[in-house]
PDB file of N, CA and C in Angstrom:
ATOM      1  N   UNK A   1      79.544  39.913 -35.807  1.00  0.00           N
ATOM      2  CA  UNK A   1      78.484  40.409 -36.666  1.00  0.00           C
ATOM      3  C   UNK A   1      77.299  40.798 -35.795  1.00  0.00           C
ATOM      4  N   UNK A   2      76.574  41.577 -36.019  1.00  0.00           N
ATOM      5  CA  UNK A   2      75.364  41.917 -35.436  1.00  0.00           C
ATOM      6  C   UNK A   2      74.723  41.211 -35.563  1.00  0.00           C
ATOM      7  N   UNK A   3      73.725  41.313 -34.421  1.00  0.00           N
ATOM      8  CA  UNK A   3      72.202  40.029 -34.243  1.00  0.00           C
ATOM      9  C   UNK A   3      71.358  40.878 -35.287  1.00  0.00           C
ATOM     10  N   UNK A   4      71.475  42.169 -35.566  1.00  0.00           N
ATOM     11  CA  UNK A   4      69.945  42.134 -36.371  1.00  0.00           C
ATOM     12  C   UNK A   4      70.123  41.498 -37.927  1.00  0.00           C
ATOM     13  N   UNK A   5      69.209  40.893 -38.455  1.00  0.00           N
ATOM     14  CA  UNK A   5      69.580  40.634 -39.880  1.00  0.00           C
ATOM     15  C   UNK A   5      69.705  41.616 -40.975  1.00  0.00           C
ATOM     16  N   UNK A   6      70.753  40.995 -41.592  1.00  0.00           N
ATOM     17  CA  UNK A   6      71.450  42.021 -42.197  1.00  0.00           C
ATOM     18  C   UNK A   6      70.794  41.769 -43.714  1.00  0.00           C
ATOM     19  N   UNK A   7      70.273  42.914 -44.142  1.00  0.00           N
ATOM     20  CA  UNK A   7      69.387  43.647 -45.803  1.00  0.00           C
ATOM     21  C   UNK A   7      69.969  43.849 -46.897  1.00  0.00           C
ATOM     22  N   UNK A   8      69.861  43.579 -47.462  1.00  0.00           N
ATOM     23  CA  UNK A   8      69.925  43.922 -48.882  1.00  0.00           C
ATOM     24  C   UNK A   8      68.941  44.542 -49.519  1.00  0.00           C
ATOM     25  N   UNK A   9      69.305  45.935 -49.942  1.00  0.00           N
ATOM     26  CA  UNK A   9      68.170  46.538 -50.917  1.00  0.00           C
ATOM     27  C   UNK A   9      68.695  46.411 -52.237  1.00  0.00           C
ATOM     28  N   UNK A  10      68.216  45.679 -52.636  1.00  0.00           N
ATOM     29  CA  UNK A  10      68.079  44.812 -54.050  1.00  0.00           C
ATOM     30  C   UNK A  10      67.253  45.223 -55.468  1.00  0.00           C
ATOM     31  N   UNK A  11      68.181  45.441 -57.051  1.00  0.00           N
ATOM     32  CA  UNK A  11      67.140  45.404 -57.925  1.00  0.00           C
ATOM     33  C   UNK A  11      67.787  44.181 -59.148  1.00  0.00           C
ATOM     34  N   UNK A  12      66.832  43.057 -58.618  1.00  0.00           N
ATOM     35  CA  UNK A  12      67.709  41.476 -59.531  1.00  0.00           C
ATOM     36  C   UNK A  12      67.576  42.301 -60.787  1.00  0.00           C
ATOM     37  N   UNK A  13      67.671  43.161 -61.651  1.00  0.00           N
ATOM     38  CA  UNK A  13      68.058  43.277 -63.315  1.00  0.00           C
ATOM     39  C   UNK A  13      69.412  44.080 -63.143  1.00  0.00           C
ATOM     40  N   UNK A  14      70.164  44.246 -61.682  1.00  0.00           N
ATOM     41  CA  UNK A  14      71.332  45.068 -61.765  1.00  0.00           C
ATOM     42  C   UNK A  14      72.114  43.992 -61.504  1.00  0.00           C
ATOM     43  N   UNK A  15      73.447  44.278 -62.358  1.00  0.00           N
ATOM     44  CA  UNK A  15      74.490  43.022 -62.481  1.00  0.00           C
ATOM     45  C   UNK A  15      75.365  42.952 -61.026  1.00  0.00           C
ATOM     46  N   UNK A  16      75.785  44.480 -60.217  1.00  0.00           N
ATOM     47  CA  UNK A  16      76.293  44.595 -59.109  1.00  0.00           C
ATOM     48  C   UNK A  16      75.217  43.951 -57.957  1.00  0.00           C
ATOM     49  N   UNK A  17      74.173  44.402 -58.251  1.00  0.00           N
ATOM     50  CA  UNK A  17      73.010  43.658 -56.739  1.00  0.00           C
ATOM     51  C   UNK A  17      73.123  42.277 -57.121  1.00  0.00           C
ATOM     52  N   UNK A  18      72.853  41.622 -58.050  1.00  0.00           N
ATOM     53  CA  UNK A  18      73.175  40.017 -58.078  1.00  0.00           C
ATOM     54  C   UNK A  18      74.713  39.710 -57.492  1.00  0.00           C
ATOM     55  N   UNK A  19      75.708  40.229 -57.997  1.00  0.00           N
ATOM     56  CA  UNK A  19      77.003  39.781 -57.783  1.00  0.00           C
ATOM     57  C   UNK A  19      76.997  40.279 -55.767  1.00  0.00           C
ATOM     58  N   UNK A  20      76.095  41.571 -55.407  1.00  0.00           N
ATOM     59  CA  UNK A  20      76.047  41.540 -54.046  1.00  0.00           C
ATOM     60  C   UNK A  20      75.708  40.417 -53.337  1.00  0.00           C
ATOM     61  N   UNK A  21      74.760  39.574 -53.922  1.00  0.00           N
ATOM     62  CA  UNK A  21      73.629  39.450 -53.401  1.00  0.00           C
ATOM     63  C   UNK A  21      74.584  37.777 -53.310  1.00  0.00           C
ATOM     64  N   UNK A  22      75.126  37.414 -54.390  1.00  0.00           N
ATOM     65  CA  UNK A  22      76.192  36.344 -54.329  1.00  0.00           C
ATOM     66  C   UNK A  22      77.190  36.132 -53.357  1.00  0.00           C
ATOM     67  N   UNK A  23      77.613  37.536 -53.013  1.00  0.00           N
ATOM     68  CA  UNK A  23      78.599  37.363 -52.176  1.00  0.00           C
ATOM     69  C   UNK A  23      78.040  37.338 -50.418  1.00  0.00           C
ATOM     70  N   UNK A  24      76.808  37.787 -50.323  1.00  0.00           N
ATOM     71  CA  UNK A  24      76.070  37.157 -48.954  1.00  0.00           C
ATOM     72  C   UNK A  24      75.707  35.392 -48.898  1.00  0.00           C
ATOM     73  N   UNK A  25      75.440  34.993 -50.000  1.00  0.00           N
ATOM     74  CA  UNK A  25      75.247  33.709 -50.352  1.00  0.00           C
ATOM     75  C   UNK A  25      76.147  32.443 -49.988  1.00  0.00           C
ATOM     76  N   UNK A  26      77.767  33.095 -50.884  1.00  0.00           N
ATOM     77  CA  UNK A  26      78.966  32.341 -50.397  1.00  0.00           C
ATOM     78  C   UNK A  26      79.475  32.776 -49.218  1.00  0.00           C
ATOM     79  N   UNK A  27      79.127  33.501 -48.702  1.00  0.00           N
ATOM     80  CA  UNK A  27      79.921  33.674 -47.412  1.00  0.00           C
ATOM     81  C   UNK A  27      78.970  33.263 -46.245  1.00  0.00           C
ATOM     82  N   UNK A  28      77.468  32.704 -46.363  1.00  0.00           N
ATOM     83  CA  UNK A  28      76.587  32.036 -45.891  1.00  0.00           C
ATOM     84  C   UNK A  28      75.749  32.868 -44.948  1.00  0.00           C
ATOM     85  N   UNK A  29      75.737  34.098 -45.071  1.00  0.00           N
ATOM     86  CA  UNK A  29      74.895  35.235 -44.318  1.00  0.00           C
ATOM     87  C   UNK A  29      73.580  35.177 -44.058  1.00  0.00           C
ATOM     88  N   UNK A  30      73.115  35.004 -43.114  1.00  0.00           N
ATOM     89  CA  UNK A  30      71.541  35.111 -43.288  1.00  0.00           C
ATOM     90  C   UNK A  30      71.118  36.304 -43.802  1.00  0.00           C
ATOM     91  N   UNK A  31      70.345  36.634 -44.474  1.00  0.00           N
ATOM     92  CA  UNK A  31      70.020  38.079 -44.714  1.00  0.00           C
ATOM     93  C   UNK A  31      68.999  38.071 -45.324  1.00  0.00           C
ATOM     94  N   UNK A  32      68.242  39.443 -45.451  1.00  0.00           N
ATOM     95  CA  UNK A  32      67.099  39.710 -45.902  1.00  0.00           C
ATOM     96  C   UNK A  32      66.619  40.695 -47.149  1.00  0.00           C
ATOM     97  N   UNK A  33      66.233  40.058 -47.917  1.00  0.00           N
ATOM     98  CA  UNK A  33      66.305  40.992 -49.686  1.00  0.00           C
ATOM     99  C   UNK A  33      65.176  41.577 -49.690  1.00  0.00           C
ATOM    100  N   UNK A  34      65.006  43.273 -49.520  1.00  0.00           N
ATOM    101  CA  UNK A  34      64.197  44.082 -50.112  1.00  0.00           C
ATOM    102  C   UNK A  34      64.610  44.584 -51.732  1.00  0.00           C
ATOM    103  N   UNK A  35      63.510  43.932 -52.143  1.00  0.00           N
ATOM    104  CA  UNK A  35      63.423  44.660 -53.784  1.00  0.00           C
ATOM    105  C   UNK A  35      62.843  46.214 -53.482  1.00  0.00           C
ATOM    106  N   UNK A  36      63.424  46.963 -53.465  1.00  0.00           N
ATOM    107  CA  UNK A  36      63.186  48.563 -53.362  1.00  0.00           C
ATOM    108  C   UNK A  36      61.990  48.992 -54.768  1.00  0.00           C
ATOM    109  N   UNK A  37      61.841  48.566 -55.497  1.00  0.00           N
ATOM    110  CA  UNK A  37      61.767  48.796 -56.121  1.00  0.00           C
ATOM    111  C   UNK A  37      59.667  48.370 -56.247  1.00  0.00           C
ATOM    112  N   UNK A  38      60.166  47.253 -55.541  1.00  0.00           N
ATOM    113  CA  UNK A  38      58.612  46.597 -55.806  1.00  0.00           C
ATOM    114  C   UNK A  38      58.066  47.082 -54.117  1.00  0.00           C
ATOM    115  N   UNK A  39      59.103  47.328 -53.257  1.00  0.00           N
ATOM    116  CA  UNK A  39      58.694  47.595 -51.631  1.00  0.00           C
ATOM    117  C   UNK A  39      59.912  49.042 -51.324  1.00  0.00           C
ATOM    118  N   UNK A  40      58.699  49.907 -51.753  1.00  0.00           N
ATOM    119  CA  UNK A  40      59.460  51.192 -51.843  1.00  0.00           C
ATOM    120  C   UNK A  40      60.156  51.909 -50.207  1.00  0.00           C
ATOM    121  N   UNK A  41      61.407  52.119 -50.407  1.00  0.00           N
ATOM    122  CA  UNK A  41      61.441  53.094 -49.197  1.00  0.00           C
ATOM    123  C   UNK A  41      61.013  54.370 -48.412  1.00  0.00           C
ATOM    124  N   UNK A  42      60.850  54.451 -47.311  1.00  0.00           N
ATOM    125  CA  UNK A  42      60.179  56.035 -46.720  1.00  0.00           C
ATOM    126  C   UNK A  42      61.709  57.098 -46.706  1.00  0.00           C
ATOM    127  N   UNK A  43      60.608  58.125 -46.556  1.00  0.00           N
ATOM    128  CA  UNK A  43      61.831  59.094 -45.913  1.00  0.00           C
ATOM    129  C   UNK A  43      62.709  58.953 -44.936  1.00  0.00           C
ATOM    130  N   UNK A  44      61.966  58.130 -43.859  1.00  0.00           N
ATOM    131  CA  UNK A  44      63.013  58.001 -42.652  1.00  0.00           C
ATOM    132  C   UNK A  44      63.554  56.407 -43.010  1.00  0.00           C
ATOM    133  N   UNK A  45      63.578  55.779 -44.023  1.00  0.00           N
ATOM    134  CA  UNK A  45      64.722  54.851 -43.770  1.00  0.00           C
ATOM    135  C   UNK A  45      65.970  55.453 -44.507  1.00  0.00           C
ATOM    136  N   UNK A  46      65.638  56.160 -45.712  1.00  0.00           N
ATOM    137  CA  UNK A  46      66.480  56.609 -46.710  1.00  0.00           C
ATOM    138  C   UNK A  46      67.354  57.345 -46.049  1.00  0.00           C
ATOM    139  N   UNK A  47      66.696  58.261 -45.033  1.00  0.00           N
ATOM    140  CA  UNK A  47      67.910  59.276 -44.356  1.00  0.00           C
ATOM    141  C   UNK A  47      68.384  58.185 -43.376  1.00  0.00           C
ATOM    142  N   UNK A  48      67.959  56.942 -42.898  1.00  0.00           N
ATOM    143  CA  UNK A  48      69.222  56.263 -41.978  1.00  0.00           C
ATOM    144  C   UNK A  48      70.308  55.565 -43.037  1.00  0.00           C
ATOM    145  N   UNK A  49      69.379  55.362 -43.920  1.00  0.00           N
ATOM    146  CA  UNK A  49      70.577  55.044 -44.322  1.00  0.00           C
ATOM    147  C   UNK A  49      71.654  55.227 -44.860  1.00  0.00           C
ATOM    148  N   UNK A  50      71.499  57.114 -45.432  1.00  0.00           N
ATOM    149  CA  UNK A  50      72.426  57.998 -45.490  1.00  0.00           C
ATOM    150  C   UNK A  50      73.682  58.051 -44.593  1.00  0.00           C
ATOM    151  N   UNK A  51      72.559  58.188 -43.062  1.00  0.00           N
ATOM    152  CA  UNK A  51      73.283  58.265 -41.735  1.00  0.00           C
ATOM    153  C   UNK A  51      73.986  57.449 -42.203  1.00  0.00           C
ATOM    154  N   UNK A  52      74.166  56.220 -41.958  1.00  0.00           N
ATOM    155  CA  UNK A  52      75.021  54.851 -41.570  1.00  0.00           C
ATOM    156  C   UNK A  52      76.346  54.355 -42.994  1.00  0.00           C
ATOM    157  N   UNK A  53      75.387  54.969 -44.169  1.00  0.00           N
ATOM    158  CA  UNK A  53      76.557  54.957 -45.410  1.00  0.00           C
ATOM    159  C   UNK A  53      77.774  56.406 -45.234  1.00  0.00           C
ATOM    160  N   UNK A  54      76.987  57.580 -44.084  1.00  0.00           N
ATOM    161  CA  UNK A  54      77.575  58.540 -44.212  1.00  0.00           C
ATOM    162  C   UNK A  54      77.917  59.260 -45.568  1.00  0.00           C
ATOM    163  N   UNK A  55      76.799  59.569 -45.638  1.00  0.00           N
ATOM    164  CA  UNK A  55      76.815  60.325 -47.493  1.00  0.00           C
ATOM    165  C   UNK A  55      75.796  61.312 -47.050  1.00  0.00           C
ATOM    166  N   UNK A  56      75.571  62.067 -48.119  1.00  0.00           N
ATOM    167  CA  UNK A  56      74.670  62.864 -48.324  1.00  0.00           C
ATOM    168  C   UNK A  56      73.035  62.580 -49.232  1.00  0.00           C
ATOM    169  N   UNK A  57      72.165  62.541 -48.661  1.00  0.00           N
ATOM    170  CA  UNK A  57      71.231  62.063 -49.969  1.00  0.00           C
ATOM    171  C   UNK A  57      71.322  62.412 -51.372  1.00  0.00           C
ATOM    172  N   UNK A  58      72.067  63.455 -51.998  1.00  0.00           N
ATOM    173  CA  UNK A  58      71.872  63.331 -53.123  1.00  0.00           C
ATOM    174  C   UNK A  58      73.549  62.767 -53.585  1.00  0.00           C
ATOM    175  N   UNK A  59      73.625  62.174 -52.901  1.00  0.00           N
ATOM    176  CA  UNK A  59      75.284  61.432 -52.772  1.00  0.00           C
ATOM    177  C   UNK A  59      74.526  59.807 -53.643  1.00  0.00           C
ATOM    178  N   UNK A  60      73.361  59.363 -53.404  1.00  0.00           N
ATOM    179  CA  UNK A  60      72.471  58.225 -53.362  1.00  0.00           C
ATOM    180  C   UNK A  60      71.735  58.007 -54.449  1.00  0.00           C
ATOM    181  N   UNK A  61      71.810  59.408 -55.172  1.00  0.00           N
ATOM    182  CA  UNK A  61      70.903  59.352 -56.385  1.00  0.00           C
ATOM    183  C   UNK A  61      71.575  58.937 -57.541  1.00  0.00           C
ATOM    184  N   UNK A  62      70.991  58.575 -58.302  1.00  0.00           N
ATOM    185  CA  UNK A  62      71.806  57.784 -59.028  1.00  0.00           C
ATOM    186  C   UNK A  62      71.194  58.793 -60.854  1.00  0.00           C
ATOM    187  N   UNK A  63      72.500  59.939 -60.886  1.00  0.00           N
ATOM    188  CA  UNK A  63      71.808  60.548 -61.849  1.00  0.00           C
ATOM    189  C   UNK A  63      72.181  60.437 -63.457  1.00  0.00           C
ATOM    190  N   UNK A  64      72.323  59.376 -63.953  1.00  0.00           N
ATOM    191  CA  UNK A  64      72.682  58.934 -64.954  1.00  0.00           C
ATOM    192  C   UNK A  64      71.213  57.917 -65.703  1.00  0.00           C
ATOM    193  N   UNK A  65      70.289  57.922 -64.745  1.00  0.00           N
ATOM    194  CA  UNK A  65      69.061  57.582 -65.015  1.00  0.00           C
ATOM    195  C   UNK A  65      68.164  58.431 -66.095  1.00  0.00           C
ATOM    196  N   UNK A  66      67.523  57.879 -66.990  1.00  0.00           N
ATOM    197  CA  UNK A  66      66.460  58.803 -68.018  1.00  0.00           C
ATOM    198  C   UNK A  66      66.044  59.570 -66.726  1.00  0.00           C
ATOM    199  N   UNK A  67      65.009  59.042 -66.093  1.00  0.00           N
ATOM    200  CA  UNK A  67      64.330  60.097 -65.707  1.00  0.00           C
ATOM    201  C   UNK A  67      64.674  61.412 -64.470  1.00  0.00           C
ATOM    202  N   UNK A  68      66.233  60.829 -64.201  1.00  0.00           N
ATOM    203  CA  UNK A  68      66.685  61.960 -63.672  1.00  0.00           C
ATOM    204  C   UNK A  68      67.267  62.996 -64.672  1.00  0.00           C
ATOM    205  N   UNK A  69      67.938  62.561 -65.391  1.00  0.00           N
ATOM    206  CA  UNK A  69      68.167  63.960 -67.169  1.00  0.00           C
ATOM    207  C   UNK A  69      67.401  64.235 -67.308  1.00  0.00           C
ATOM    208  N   UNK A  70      65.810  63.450 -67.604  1.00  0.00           N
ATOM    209  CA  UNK A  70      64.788  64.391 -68.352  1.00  0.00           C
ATOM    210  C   UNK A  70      64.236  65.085 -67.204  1.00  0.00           C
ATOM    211  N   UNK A  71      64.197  64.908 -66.124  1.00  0.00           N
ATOM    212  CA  UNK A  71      63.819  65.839 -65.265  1.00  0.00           C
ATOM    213  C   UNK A  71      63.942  66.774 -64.210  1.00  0.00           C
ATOM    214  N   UNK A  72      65.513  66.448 -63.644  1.00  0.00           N
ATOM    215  CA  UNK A  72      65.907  67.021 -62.413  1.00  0.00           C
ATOM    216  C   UNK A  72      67.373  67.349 -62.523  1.00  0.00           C
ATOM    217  N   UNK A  73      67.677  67.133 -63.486  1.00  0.00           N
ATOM    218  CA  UNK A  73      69.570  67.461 -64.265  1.00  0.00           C
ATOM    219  C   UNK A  73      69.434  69.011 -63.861  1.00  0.00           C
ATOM    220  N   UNK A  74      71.058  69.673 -63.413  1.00  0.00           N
ATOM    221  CA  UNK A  74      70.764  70.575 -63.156  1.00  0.00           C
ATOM    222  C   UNK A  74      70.295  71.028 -61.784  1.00  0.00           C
ATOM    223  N   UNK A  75      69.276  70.811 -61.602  1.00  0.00           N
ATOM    224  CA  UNK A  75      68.530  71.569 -60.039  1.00  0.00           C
ATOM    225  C   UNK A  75      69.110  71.033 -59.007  1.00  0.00           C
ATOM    226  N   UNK A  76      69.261  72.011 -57.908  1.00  0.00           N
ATOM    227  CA  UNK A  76      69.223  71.509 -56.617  1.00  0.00           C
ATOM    228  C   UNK A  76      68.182  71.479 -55.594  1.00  0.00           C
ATOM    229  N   UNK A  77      68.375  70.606 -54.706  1.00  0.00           N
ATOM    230  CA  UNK A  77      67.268  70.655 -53.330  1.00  0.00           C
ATOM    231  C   UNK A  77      67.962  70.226 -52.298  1.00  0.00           C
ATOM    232  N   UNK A  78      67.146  70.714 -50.936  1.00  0.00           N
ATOM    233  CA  UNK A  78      67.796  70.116 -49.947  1.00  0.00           C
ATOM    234  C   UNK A  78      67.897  68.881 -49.508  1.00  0.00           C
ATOM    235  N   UNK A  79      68.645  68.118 -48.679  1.00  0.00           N
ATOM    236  CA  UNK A  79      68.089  66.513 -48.228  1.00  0.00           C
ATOM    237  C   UNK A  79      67.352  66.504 -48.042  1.00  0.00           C
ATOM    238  N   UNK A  80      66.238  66.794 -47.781  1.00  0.00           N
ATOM    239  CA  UNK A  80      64.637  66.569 -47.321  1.00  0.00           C
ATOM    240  C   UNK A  80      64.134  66.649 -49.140  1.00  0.00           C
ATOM    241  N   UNK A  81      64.597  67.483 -49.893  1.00  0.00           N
ATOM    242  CA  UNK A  81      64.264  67.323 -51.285  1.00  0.00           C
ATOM    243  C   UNK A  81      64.975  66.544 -52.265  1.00  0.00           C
ATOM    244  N   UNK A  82      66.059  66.022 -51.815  1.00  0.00           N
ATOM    245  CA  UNK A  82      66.623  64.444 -52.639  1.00  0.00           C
ATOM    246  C   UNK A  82      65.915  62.913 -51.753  1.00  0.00           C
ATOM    247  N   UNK A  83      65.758  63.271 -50.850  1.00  0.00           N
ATOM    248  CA  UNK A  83      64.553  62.018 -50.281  1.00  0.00           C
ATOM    249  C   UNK A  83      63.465  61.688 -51.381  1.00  0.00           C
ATOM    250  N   UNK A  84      62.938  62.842 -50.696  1.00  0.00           N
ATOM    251  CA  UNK A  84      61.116  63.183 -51.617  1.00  0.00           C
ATOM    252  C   UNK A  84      61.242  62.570 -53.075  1.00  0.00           C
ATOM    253  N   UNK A  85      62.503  62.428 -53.917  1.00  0.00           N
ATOM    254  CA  UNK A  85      62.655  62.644 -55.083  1.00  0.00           C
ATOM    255  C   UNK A  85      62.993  60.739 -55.155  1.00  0.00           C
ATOM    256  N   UNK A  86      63.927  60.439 -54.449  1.00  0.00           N
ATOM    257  CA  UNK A  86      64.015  58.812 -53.888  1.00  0.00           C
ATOM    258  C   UNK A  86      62.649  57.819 -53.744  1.00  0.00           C
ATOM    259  N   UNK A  87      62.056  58.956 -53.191  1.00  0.00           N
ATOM    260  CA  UNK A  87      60.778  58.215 -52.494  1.00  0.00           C
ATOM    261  C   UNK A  87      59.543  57.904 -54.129  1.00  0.00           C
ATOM    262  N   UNK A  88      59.375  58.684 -54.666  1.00  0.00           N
ATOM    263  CA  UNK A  88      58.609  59.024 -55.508  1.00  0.00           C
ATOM    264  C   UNK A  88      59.306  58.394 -56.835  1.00  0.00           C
ATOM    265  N   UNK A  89      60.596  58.369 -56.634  1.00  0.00           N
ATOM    266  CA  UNK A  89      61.067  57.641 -58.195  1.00  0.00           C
ATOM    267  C   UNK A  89      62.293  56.456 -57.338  1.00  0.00           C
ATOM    268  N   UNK A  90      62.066  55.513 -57.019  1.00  0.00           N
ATOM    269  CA  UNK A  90      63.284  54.600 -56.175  1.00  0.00           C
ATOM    270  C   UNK A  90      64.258  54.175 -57.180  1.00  0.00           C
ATOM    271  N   UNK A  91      63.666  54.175 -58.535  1.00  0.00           N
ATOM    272  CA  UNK A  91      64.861  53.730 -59.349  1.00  0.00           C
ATOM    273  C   UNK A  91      66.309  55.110 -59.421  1.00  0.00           C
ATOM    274  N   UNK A  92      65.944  55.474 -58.434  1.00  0.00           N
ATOM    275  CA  UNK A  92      66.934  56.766 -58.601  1.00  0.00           C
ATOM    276  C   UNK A  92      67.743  56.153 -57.546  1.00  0.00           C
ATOM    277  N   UNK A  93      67.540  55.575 -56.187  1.00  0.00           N
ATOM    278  CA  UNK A  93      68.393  55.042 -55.250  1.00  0.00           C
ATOM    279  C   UNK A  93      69.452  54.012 -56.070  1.00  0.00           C
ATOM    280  N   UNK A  94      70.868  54.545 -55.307  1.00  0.00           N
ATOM    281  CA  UNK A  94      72.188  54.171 -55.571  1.00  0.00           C
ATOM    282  C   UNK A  94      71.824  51.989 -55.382  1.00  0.00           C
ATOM    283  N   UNK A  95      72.166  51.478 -55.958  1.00  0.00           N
ATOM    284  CA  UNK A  95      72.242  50.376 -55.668  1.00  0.00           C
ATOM    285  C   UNK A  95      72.918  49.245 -55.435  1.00  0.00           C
ATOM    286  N   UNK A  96      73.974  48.422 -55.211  1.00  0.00           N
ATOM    287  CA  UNK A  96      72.743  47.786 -53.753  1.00  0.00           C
ATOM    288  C   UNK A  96      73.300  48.207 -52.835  1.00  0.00           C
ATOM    289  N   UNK A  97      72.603  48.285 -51.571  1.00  0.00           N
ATOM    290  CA  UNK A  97      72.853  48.882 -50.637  1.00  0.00           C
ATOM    291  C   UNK A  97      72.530  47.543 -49.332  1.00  0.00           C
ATOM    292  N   UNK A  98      73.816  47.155 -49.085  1.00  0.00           N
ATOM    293  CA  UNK A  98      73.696  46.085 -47.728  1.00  0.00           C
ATOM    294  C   UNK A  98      73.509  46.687 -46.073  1.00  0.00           C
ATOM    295  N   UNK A  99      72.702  46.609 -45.311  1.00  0.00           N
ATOM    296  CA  UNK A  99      72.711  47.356 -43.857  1.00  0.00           C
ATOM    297  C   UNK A  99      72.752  46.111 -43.312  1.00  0.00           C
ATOM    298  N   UNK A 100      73.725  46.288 -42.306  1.00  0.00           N
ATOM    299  CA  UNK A 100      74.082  45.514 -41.276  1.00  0.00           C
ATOM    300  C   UNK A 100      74.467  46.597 -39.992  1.00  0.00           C
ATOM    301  N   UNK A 101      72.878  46.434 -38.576  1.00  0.00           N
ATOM    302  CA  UNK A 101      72.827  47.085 -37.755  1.00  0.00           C
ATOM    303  C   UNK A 101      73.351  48.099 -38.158  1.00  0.00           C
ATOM    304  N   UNK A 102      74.414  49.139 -37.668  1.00  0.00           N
ATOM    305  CA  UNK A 102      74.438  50.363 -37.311  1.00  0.00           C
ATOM    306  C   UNK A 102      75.318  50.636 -38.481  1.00  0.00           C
ATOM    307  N   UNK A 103      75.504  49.469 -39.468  1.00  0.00           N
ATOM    308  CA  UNK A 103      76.374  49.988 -40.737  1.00  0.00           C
ATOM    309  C   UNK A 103      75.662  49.619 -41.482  1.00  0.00           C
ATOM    310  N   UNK A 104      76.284  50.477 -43.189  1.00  0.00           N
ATOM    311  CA  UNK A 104      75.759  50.137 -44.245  1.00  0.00           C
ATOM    312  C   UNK A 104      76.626  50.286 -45.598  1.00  0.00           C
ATOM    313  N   UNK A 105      76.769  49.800 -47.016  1.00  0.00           N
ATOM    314  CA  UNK A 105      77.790  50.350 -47.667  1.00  0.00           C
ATOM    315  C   UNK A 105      77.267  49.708 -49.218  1.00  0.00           C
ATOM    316  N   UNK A 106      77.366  50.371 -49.944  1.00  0.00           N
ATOM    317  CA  UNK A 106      76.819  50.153 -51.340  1.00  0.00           C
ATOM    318  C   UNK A 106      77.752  49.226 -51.962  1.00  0.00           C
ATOM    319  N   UNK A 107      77.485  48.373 -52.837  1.00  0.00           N
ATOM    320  CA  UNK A 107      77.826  47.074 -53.272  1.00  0.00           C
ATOM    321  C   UNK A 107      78.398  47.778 -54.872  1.00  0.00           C
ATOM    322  N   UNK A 108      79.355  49.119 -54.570  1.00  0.00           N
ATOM    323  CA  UNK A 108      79.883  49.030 -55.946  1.00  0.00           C
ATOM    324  C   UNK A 108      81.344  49.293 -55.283  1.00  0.00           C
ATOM    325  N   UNK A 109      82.528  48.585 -55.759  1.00  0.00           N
ATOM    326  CA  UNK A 109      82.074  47.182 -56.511  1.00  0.00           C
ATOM    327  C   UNK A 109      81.724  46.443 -55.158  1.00  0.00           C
ATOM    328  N   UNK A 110      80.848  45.570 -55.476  1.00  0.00           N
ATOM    329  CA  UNK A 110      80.346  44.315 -54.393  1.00  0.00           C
ATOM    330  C   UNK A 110      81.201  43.978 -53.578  1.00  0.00           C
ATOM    331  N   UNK A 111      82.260  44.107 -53.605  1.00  0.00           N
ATOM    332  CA  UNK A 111      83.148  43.993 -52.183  1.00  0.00           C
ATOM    333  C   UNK A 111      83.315  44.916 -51.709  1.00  0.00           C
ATOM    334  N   UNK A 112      82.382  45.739 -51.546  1.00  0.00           N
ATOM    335  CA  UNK A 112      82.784  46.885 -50.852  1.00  0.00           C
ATOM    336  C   UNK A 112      81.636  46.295 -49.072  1.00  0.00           C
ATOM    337  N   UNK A 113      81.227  45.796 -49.760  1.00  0.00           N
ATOM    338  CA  UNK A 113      79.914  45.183 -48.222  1.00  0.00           C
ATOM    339  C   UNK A 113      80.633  44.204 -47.538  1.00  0.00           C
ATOM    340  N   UNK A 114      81.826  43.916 -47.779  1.00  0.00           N
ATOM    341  CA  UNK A 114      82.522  42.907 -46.929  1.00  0.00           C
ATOM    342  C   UNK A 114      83.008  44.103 -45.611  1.00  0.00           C
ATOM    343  N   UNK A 115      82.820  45.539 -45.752  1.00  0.00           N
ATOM    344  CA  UNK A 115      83.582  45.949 -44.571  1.00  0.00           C
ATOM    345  C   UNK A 115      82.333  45.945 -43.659  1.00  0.00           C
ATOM    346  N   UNK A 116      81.263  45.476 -44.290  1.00  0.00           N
ATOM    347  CA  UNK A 116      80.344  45.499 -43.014  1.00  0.00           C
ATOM    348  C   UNK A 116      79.525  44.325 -42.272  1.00  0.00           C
ATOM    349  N   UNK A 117      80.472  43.384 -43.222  1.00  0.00           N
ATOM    350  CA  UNK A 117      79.702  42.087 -42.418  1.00  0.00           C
ATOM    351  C   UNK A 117      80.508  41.633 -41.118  1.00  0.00           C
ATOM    352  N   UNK A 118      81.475  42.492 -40.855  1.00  0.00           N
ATOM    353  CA  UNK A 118      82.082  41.792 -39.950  1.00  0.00           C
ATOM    354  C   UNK A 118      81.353  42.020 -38.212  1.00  0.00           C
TER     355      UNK A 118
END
């Protein structure tokens, strides 16, 4: 496992980030919980962590949200314009999202972050 501590970007009212957030728990991980939500992300973490999930930013958005229908259904932008859109509304970021050093992998379903604790 990597020395850096390994994150969780976290929103406790989502049933998958708790059940993530469980499975760092039982498997005894040290790790570190950003609520995204209350400690918003920048542009440049969002695009690493694109990098490291290997997706695309609007791969991340999560558009089944009200305020992505009532407002951005339809349109496109570039990655630099699905950031901006992350940044400004975070409840749009895919969730949860575990980084461990130079990896990272979204917690749907929650075992999907077991390929990166190793």
């Amino acid at each position: 496992m990597s020395k850096e501590t390994v994150k969780i970007y976290h929103n406790p009212r989502c049933s998958k980030s708790r059940n993530t957030l469980a499975i760092l728990e039982e498997k005894g991980i040290n790790f570190e919980v950003i609520e995204y939500l209350n400690t918003p992300l920048d542009q440049k973490k969002l695009k690493s962590l694109c990098k490291k999930l290997n997706i695309t930013p609007e791969t991340l958005i999560r558009k089944g949200e009200a305020i992505f229908k009532e407002n951005y259904a339809g349109k496109t932008f570039s990655d630099s314009g699905w950031i901006d859109l992350m940044v400004k509304h975070p409840i749009l970021i895919e969730r949860p999202i575990v980084e461990n050093g130079a990896k990272a992998a979204i917690g749907r379903p929650p075992e999907n972050i077991l390929a990166v604790l190793d």
